[in-house]
Protein backbone atom coordinates (compact mmCIF):
# COMPACT_ATOMS: atom_id res chain seq x y z
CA UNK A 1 5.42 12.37 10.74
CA UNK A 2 6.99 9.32 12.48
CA UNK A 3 9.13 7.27 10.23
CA UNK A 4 10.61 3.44 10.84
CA UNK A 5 13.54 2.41 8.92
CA UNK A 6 14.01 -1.40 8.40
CA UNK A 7 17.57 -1.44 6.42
CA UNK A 8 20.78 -4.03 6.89
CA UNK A 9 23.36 -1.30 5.05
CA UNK A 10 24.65 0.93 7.82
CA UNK A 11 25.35 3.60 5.17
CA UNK A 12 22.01 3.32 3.31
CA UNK A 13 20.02 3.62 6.95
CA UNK A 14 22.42 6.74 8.27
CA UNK A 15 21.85 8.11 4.34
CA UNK A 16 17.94 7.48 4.99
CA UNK A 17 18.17 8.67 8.67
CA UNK A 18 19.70 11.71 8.16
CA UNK A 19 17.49 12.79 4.83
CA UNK A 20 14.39 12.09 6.43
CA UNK A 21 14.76 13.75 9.40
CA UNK A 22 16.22 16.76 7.84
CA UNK A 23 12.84 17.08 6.13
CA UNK A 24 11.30 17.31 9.47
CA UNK A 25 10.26 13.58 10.21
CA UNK A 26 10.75 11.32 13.25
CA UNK A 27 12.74 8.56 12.28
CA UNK A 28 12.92 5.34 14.51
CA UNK A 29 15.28 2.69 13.06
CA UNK A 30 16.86 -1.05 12.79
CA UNK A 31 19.58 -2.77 11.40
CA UNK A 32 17.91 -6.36 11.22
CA UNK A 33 14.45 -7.85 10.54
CA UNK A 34 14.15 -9.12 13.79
CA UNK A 35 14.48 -6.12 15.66
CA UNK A 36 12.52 -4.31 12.65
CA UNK A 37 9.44 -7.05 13.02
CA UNK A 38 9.40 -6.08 17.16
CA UNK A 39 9.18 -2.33 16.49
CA UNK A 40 7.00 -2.51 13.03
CA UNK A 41 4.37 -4.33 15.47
CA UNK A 42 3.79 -1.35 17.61
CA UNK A 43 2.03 -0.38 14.89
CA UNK A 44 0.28 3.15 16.72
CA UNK A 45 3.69 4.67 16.20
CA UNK A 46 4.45 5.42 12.99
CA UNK A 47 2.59 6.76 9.72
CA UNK A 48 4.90 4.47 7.40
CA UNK A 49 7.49 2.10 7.06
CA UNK A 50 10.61 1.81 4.58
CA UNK A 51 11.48 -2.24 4.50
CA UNK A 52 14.52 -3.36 2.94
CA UNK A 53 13.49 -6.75 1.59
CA UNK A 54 16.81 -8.59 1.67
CA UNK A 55 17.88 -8.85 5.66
CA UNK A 56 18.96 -10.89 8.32
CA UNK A 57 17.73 -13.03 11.04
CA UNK A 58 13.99 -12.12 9.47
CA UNK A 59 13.33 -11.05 6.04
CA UNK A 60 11.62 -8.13 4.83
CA UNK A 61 8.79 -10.13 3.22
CA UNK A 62 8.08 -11.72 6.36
CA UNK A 63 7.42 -8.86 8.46
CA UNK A 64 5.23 -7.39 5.87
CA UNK A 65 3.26 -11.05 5.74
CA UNK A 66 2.91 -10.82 9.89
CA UNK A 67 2.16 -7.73 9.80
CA UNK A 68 -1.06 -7.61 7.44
CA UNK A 69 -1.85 -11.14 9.10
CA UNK A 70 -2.28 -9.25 12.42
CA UNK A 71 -4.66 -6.36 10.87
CA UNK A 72 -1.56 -3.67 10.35
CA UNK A 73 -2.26 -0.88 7.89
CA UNK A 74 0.79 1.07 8.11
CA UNK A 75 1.85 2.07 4.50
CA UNK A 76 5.16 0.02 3.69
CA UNK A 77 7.58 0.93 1.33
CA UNK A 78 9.85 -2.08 -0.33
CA UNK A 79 13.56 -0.85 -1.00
CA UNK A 80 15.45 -3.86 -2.47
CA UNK A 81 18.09 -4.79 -4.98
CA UNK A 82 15.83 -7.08 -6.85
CA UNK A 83 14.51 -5.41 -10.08
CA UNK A 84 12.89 -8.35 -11.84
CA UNK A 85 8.96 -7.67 -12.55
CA UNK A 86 8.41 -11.51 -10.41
CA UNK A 87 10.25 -9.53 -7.57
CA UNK A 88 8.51 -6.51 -7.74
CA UNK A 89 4.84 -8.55 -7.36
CA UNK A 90 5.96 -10.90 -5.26
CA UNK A 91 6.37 -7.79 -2.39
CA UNK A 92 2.60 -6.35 -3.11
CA UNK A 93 1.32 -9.49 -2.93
CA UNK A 94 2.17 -10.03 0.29
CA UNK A 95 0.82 -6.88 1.02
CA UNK A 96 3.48 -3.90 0.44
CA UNK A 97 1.96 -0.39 -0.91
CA UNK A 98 4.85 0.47 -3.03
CA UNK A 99 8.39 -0.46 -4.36
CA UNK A 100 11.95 0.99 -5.35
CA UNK A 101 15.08 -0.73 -6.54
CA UNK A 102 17.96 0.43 -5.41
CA UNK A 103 20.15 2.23 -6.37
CA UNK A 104 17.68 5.15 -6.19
CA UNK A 105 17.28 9.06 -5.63
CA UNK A 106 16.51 10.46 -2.11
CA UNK A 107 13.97 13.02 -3.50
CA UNK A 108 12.27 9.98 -5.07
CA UNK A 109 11.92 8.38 -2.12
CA UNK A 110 11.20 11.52 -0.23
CA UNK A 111 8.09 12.05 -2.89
CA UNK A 112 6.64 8.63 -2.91
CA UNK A 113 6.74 8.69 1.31
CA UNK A 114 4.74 12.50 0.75
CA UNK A 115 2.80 10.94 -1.96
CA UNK A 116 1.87 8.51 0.30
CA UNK A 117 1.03 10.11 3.05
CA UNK A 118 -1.08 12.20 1.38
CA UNK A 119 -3.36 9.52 -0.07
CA UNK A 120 -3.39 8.65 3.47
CA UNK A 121 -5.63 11.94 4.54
CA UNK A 122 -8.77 11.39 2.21
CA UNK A 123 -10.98 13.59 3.38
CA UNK A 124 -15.14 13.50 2.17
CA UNK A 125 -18.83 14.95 3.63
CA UNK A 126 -19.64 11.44 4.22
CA UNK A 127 -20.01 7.51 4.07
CA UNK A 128 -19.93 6.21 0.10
CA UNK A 129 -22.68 3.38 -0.03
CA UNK A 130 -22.56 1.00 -2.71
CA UNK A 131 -25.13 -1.62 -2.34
CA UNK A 132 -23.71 -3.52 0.73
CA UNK A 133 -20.37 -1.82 1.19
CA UNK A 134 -19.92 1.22 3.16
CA UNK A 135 -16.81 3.29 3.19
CA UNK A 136 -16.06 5.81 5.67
CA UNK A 137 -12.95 7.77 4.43
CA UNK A 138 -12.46 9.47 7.73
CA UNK A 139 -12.31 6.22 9.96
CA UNK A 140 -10.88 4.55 7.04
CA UNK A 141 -13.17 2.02 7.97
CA UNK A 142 -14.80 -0.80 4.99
CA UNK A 143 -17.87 -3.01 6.24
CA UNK A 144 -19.94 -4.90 3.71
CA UNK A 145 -22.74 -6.97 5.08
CA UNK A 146 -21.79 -5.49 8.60
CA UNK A 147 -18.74 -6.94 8.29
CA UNK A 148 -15.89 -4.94 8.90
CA UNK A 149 -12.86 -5.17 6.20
CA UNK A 150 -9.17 -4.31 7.39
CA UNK A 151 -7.25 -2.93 4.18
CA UNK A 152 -3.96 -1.53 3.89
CA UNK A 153 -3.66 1.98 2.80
CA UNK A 154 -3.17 1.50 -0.56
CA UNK A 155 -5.87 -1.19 -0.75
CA UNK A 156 -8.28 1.62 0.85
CA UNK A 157 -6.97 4.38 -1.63
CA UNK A 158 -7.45 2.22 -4.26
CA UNK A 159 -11.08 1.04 -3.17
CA UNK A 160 -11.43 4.85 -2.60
CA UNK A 161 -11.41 6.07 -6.00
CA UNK A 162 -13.22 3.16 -7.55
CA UNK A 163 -16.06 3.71 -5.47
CA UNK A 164 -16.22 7.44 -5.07
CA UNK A 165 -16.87 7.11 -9.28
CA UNK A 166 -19.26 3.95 -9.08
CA UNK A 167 -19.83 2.91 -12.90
CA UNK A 168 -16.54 4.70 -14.20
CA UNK A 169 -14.03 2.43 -15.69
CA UNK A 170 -10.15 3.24 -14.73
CA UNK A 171 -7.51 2.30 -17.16
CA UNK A 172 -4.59 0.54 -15.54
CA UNK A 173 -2.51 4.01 -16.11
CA UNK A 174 -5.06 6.18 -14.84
CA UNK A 175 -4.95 4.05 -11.31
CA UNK A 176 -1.64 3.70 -11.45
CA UNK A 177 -1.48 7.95 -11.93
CA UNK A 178 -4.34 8.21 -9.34
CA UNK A 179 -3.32 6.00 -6.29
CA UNK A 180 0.18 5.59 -6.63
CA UNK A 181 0.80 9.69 -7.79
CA UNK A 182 3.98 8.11 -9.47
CA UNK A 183 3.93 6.02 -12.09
CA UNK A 184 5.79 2.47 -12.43
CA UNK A 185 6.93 0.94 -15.43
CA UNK A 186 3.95 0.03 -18.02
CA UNK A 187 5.39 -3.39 -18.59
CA UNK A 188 4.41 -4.21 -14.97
CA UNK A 189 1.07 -5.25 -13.42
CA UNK A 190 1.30 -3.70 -10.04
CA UNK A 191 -2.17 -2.48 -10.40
CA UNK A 192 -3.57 -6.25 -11.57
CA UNK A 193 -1.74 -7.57 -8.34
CA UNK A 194 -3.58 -5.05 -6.39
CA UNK A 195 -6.94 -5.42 -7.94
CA UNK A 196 -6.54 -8.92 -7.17
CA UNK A 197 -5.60 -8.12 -3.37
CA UNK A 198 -8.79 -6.09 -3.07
CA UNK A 199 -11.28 -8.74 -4.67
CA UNK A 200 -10.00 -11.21 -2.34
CA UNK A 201 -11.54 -8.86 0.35
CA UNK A 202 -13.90 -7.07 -0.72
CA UNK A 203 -15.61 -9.86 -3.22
CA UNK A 204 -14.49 -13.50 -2.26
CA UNK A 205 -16.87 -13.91 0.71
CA UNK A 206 -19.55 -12.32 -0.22
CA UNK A 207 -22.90 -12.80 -2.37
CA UNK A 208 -21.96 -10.88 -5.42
CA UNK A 209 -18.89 -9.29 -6.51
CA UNK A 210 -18.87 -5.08 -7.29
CA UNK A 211 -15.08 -5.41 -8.79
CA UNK A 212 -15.72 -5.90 -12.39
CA UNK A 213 -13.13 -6.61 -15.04
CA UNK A 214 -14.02 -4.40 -18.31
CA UNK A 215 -11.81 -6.15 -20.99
CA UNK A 216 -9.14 -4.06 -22.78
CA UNK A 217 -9.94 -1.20 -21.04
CA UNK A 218 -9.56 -1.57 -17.15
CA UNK A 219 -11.71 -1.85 -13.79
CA UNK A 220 -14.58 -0.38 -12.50
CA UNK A 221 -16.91 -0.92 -9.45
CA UNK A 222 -20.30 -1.10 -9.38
CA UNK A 223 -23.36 -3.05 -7.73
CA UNK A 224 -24.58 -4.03 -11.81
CA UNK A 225 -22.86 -7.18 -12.98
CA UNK A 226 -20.53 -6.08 -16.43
């Protein structure tokens, strides 16, 4: 698996460097957002990227804003020292898949990146059809009203399970057990934040929405208006 490595602390990146590729990975790496941004953007060569939010010349939020501007789906991983929840949204709002404050474990790290990476080979028969929207989960490709959709991997995991269960509702917990593998802290709303990424695709242009809020309980998709 091929690896980038966006991160300012010179022991931090050689302490990410050196774990990951003793696990077997290819690790590319950089030492400033600007260089970061220029390699993130060949975006064929890696299966994820680890983004330190706080660094110079070009921040870590504003390569992960270029990058989904320009149609990027790399997985991104937010390391950062900020721990507040207004932090923490902030970063998947602009489009990262995940989030961890440092200080942190390696074999956390190690299992979110595996965690993620797994999500990231959904395998299926065939094509799930819900009234207008089509998802194929080998292409990874979302059209609705043959329109194609460009998500990022956890917006496509996400969409995933909702649809591959049309008319279940998902508590906040079990999506946050079921697309993220590990769970964040319950007094967050990562999974509102990424609901509300996914409407903004999948529902704001279109005739009807199929993202439904089910109050007190959670979300569910499905053609029938709740």
């Amino acid at each position: 698996m091929r690896l980038l490595i966006i991160e300012d602390e010179e022991k931090t990146l050689q302490y990410l460097v050196k774990g990951f590729e003793a696990h077997g990975f290819i690790v590319t790496q950089a030492s400033d957002g600007e260089l970061g941004l220029h390699l993130s953007l060949q975006t064929d060569s890696y299966d994820i990227i680890i983004l330190d939010l706080m660094l110079p010349k070009v921040s870590g939020l504003k390569i992960i804003e270029i990058l989904r501007n320009r149609g990027c789906r790399v997985p991104i991983i937010c390391l950062t020292a900020r721990d507040t929840v207004n932090d923490r949204v902030k970063g998947l709002e602009t489009g990262a898949d995940d989030y961890l404050v440092k200080p942190f474990a390696f074999s956390e790290l190690l299992a979110r990146v595996k965690a993620m990476l797994r999500r990231g080979q959904i395998k299926s028969e065939g094509a799930i059809t819900v009234a207008d929207l089509e998802i194929d989960p080998k292409k990874r490709k979302v059209v609705r009203e043959n329109k194609e959709i460009l998500l990022t991997a956890k917006e496509f995991n996400l969409l995933f399970l909702l649809a591959s269960r049309q008319g279940e509702v998902f508590s906040r917990a079990m999506i946050m057990e079921q697309v993220w593998d590990i769970n964040f802290d319950t007094d967050t709303n990562v999974v509102d934040v990424a609901i509300k990424r996914l409407r903004k695709k999948i529902d704001k242009s279109f005739s009807h929405p199929l993202i439904h809020t089910v109050w007190g309980v959670g979300y569910v998709l499905d053609e029938k208006q709740r």
